[in-house]
C-alpha atoms as a PDB file:
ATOM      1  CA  UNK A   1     149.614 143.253  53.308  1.00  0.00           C
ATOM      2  CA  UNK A   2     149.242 139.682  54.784  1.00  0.00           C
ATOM      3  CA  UNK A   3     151.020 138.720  58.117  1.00  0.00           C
ATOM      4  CA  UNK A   4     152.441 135.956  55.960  1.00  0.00           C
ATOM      5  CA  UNK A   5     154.066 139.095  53.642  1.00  0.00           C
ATOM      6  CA  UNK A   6     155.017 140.499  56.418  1.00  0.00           C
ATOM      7  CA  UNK A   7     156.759 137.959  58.427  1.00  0.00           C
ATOM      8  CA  UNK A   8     158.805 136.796  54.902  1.00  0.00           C
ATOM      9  CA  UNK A   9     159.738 141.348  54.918  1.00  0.00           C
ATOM     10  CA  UNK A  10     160.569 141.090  58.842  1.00  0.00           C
ATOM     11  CA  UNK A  11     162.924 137.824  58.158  1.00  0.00           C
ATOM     12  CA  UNK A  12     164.825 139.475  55.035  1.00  0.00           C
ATOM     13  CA  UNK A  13     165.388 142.441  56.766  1.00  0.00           C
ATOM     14  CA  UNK A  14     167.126 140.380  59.266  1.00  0.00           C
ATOM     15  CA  UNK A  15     168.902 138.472  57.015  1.00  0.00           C
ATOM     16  CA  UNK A  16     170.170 141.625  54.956  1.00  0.00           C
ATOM     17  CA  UNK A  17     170.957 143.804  58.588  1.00  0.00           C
ATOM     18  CA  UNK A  18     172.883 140.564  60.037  1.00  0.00           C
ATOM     19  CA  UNK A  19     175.020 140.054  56.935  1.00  0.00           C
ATOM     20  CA  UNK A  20     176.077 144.017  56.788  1.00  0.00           C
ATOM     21  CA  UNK A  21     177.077 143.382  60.266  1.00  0.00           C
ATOM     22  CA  UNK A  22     179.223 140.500  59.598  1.00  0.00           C
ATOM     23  CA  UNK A  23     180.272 141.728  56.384  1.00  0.00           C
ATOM     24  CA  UNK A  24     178.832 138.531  54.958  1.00  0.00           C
ATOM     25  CA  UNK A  25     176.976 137.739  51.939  1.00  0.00           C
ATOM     26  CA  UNK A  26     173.186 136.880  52.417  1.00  0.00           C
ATOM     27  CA  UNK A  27     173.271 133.878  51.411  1.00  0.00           C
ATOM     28  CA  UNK A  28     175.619 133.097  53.746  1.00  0.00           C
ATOM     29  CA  UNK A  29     173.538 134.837  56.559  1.00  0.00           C
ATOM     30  CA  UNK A  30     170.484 132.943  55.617  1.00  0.00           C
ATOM     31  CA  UNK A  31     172.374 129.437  56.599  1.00  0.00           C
ATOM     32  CA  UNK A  32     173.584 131.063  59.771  1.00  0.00           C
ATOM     33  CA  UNK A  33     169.816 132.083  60.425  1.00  0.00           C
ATOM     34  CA  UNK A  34     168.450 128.945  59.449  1.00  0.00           C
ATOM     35  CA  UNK A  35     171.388 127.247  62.145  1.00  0.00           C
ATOM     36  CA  UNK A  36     170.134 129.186  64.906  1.00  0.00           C
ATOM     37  CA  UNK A  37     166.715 128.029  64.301  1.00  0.00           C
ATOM     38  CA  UNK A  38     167.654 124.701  63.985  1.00  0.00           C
ATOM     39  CA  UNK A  39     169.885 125.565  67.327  1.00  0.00           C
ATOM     40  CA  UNK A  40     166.775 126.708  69.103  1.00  0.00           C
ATOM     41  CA  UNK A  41     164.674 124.167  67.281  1.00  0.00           C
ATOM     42  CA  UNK A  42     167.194 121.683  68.996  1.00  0.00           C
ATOM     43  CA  UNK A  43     167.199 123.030  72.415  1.00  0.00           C
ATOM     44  CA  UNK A  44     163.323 123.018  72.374  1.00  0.00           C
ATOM     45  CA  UNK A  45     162.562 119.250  71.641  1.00  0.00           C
ATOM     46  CA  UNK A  46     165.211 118.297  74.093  1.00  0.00           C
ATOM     47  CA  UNK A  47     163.928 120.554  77.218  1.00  0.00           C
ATOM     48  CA  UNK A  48     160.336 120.788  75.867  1.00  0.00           C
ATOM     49  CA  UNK A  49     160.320 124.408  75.926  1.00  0.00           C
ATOM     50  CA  UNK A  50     160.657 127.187  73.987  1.00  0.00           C
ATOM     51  CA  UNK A  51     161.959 129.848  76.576  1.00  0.00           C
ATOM     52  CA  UNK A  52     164.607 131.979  74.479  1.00  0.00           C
ATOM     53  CA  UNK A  53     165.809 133.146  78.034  1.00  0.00           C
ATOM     54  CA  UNK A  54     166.877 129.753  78.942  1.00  0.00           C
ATOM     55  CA  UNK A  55     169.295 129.778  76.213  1.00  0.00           C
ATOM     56  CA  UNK A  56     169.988 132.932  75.706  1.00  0.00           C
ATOM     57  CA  UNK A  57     169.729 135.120  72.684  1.00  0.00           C
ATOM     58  CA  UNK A  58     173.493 135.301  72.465  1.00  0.00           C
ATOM     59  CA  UNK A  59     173.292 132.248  70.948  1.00  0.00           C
ATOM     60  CA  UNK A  60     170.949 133.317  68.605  1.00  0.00           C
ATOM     61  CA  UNK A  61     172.997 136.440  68.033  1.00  0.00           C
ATOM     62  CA  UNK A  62     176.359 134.656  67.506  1.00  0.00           C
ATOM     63  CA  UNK A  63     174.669 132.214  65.361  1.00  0.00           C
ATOM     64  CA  UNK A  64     173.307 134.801  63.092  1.00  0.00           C
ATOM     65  CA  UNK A  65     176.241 137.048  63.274  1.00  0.00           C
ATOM     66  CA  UNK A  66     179.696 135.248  63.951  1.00  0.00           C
ATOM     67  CA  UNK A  67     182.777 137.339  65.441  1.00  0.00           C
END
């Protein structure tokens, strides 16, 4: 399998696992992934860094999967 297979498995499985936990459907948890990486995206270009610490991976998390 190619890291390009892979990575597309790894980001599915992430998708499917965040929606169970929001009791979402995956579509749905696809745009909230695809926020958070425009989120991070964001932060990056405007502190010209890409330190997740910096912004903490509850943001990512709440992003993904909202209360």
């Amino acid at each position: 399998m190619n890291r390009k297979k892979v990575e597309e498995n790894v980001v599915e499985q992430i998708i499917e696992v965040a929606a169970k936990e929001a009791k979402i459907t995956t579509e749905q948890s696809k745009t909230n992934l695809t926020k958070a990486l425009e989120e991070i995206q964001k932060f990056t270009l405007e502190n010209g860094e890409m330190d997740l610490s910096n912004i903490g991976i509850s943001v990512f998390t709440r992003t993904i999967i909202p209360k």
